[in-house]
Protein backbone atom coordinates (compact mmCIF):
# COMPACT_ATOMS: atom_id res chain seq x y z
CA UNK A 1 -5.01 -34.37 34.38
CA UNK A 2 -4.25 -31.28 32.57
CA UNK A 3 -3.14 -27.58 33.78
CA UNK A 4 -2.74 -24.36 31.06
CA UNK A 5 -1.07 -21.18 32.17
CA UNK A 6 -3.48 -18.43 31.10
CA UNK A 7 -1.93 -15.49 33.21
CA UNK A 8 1.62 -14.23 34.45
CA UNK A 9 1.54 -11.58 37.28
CA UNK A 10 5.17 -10.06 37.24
CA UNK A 11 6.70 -7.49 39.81
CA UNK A 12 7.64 -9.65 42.79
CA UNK A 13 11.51 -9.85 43.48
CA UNK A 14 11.32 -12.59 45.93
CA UNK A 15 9.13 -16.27 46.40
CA UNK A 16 5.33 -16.07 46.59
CA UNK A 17 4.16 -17.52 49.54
CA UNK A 18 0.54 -17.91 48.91
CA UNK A 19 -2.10 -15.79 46.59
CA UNK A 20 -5.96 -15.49 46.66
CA UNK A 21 -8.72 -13.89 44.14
CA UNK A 22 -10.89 -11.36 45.42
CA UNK A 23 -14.39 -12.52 46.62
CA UNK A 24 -16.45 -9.38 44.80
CA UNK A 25 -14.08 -7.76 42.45
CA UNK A 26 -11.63 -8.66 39.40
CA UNK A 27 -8.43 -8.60 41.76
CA UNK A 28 -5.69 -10.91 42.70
CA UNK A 29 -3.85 -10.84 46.00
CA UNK A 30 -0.26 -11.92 46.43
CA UNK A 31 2.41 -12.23 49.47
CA UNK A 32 5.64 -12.83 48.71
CA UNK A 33 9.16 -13.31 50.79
CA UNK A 34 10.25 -9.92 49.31
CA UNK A 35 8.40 -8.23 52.55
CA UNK A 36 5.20 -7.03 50.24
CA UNK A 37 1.68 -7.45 49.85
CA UNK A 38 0.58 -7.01 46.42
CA UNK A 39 -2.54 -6.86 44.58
CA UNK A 40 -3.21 -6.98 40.70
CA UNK A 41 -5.82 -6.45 38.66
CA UNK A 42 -7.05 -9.65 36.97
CA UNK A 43 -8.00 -7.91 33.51
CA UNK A 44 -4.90 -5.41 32.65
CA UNK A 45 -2.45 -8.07 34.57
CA UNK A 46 -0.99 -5.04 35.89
CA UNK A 47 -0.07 -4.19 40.12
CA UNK A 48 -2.48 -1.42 41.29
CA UNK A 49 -1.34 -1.47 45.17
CA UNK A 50 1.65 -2.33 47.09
CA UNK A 51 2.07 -2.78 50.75
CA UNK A 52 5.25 -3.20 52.17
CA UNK A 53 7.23 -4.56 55.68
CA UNK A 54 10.93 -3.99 56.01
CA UNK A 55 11.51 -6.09 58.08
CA UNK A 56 8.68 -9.19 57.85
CA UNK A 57 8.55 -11.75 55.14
CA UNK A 58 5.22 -12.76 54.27
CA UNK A 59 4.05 -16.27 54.08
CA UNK A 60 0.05 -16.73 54.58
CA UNK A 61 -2.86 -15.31 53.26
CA UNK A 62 -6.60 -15.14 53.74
CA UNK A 63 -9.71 -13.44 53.56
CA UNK A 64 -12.67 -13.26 55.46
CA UNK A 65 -16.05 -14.93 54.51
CA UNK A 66 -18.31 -12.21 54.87
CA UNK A 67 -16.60 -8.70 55.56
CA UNK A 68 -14.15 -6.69 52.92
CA UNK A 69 -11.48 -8.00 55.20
CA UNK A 70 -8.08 -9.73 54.62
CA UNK A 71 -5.14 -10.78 57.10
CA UNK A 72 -1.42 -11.97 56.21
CA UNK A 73 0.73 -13.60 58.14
CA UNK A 74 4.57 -12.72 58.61
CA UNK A 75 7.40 -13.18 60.34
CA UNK A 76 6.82 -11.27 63.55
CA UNK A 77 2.81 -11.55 63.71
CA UNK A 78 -0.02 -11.08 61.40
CA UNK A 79 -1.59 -7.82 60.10
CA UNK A 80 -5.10 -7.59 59.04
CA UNK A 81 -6.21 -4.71 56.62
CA UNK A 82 -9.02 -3.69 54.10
CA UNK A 83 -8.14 -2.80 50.62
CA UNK A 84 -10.78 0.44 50.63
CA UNK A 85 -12.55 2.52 52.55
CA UNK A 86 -16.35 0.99 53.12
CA UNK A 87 -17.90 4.46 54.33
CA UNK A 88 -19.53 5.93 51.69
CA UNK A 89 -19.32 9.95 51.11
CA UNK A 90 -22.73 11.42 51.86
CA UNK A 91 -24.19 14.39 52.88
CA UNK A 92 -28.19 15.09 54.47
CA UNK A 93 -30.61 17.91 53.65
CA UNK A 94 -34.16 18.03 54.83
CA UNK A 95 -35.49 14.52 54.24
CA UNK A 96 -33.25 13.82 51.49
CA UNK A 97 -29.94 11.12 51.95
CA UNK A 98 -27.02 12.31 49.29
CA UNK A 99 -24.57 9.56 48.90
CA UNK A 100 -21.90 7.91 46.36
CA UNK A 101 -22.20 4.06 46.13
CA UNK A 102 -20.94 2.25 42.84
CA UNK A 103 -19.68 5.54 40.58
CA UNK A 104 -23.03 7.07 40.87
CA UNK A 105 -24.29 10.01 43.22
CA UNK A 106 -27.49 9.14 44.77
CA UNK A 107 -30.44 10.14 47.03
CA UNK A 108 -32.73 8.47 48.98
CA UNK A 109 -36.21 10.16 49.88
CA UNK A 110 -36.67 9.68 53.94
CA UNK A 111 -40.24 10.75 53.21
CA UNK A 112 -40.95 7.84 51.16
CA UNK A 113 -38.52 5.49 50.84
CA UNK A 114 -37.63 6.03 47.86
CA UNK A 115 -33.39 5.92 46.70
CA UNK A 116 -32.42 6.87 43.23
CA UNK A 117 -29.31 7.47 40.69
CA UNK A 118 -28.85 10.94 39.82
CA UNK A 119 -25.62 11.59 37.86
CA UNK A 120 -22.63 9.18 37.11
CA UNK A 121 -19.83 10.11 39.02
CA UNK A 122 -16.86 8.07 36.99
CA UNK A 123 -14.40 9.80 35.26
CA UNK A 124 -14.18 8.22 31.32
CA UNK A 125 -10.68 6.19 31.43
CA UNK A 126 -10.06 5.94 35.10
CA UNK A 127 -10.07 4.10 37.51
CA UNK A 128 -13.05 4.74 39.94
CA UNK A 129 -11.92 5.45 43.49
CA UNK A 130 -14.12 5.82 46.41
CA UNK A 131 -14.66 9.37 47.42
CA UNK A 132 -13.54 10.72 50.85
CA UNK A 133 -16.18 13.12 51.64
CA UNK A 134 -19.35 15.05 49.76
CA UNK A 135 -20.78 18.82 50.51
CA UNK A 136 -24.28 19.50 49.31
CA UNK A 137 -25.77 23.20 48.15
CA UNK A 138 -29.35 23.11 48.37
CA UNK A 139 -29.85 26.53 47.50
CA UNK A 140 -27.61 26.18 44.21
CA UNK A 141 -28.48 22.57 43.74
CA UNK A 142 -24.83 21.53 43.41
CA UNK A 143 -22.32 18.73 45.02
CA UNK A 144 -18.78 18.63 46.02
CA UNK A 145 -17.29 15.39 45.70
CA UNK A 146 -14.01 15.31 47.57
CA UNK A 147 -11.63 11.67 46.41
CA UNK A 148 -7.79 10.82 47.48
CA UNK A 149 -7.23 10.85 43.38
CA UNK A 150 -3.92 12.62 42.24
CA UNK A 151 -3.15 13.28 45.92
CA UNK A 152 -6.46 14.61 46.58
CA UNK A 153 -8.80 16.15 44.45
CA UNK A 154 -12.90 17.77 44.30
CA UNK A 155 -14.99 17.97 41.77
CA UNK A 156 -17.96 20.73 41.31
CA UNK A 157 -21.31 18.99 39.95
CA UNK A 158 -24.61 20.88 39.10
CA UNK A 159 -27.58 18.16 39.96
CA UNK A 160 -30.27 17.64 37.22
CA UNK A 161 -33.98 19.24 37.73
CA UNK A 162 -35.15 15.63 38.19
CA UNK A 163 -34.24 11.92 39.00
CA UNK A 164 -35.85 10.10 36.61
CA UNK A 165 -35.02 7.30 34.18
CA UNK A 166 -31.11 6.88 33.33
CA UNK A 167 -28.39 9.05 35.68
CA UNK A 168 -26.70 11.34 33.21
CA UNK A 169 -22.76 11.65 33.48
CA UNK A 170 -21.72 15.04 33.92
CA UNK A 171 -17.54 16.33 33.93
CA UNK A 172 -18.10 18.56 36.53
CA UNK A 173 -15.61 21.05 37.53
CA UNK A 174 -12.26 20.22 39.02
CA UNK A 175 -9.27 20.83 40.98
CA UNK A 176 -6.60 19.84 43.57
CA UNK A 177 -7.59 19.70 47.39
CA UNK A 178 -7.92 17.36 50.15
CA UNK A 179 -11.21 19.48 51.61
CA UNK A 180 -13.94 21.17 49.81
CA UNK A 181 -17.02 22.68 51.35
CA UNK A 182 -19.33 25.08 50.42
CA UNK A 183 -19.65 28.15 52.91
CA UNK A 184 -22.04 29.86 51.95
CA UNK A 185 -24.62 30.02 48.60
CA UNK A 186 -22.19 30.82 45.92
CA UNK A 187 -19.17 29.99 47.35
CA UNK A 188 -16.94 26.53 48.58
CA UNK A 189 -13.45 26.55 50.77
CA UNK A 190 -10.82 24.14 49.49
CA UNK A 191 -8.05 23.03 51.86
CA UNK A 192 -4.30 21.77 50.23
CA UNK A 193 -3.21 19.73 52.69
CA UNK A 194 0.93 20.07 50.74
CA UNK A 195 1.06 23.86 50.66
CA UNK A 196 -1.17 24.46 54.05
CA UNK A 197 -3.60 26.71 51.68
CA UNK A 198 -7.30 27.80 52.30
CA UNK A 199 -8.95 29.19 48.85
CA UNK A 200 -12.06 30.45 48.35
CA UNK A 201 -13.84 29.83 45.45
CA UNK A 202 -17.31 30.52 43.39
CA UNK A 203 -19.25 28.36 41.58
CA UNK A 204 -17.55 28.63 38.32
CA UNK A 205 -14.72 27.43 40.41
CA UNK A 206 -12.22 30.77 40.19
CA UNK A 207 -10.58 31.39 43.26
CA UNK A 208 -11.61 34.59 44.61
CA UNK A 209 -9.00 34.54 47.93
CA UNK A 210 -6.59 32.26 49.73
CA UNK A 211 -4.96 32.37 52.93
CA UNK A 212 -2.59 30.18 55.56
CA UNK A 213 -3.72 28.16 57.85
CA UNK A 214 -3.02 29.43 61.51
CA UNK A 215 -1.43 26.03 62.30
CA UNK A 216 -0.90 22.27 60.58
CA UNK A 217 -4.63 21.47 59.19
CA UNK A 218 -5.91 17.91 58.09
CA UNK A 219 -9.82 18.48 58.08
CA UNK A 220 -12.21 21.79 57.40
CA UNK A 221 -16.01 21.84 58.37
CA UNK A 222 -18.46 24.12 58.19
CA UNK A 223 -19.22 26.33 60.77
CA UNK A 224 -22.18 28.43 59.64
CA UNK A 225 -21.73 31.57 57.12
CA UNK A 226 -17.94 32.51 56.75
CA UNK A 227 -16.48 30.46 59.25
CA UNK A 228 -15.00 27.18 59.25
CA UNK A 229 -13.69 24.57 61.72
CA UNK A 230 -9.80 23.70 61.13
CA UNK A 231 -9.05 19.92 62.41
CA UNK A 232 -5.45 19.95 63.58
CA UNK A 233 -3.59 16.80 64.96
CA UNK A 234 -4.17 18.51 68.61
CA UNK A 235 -7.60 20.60 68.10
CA UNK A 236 -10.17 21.76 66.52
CA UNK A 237 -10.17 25.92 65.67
CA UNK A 238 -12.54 27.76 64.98
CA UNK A 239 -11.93 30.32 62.38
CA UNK A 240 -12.86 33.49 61.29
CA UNK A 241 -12.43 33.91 57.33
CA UNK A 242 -13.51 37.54 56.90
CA UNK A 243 -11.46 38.81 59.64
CA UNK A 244 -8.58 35.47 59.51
CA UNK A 245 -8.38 35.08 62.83
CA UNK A 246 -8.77 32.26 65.17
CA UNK A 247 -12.50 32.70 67.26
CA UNK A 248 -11.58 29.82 69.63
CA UNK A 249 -9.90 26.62 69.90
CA UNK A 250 -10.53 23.07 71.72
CA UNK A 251 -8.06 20.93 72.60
CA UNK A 252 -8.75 17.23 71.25
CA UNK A 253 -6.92 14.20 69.26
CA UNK A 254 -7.20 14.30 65.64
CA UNK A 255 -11.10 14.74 64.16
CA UNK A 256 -12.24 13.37 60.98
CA UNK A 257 -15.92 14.26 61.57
């Protein structure tokens, strides 16, 4: 018999059609006539994404039971999208599983089943966005932890002796890239996707060289000791660092693994 307003949501310009919480986490989705898809976080009241149509009002909206999976209906159709990417970032050495699930890095012992926390991977303040990709040094005991934050970004983190009892948070080094891989014991490549930039760096993370890329690059890989593989939209290169030259090249549609 009764009904009290206990939040406002503002930022659409048009009607909303039809709104939804989110099943596992403290979000609110919205569709609206102004042609967007937004979604708000439930605690600051504040829009944290924004899709948008140009040409499509939106008027229905829905998510699925089970899966991290939502679909919204407009004027021409229906479009159905996830909100974040599901893959974690991991990495495998020997019979050890490195991977980043809920803001910690963890491992997972094939040998005996075993999974544990090792070090908190949240930055103090921010908001926690799941990483892209993750390198692993065995030899130097160290992780790069590659995230789309700030337009792309890696950070350098030293692993503790042992995984026991409470995963410590550690700052790690940091800087801007889309790609970061180590290449060899002491040292990682970092790609910039905006300037088309290889550097190399060393563990204290000071760039010791930087090149070009020989052609439009989305994706580096390893490719044993002082080479890497370049992921164009067209191929995949192969590519000398010492010597900056291109071994060989295969032509394929875009790789992300």
């Amino acid at each position: 018999t009764k009904a009290w307003e206990v939040d406002t949501c503002r930022g659409h310009t048009n009607n909303v059609s039809c709104t939804i919480f989110h099943q596992r986490q403290e979000l609110i989705i919205s569709v609206a006539e102004d042609k967007t898809i937004r979604v708000w976080d439930m605690s600051k009241r504040t829009a944290v994404q924004t899709f948008r149509r140009e040409h499509d009002r939106f008027w229905a909206l829905t998510a699925h039971p089970e899966l991290n999976l939502f679909a919204a209906g407009h004027d021409n159709g229906l479009i159905v999208f996830k909100l974040e990417r599901e893959r974690p970032a991991y990495a495998v050495h020997q019979s050890n599983l490195f991977y980043v699930k809920d803001k910690y890095l963890r491992v997972f012992d094939y040998s005996n089943n075993q999974d544990a926390a090792v070090l908190s991977v949240r930055r103090a303040g921010s908001q926690f966005v799941q990483p892209r990709a993750l390198s692993y040094n065995p030899a130097e005991r160290a992780v790069l932890i590659t995230s789309t934050v700030d337009g792309g970004t890696y950070e350098l983190h030293s692993l503790p002796k042992d995984f026991t009892g409470e995963a410590p948070s550690n700052e790690g080094k940091r800087g801007s890239g889309n790609s970061a891989i180590f290449i060899a014991r002491n040292r990682f490549a970092v790609l910039e996707k905006a300037t088309q930039t290889i550097t190399i760096r060393d563990l204290q993370n000071n760039s010791t060289k930087s090149f070009k890329t020989p052609s439009v690059v989305n994706e580096i890989f390893y490719a044993g000791t002082g080479q890497l593989l370049l992921s164009t939209p067209t191929s995949v290169i192969l590519y000398d660092i010492q010597q900056r030259r291109t071994i060989s090249e295969v032509t394929t549609p875009p790789v992300k693994y």
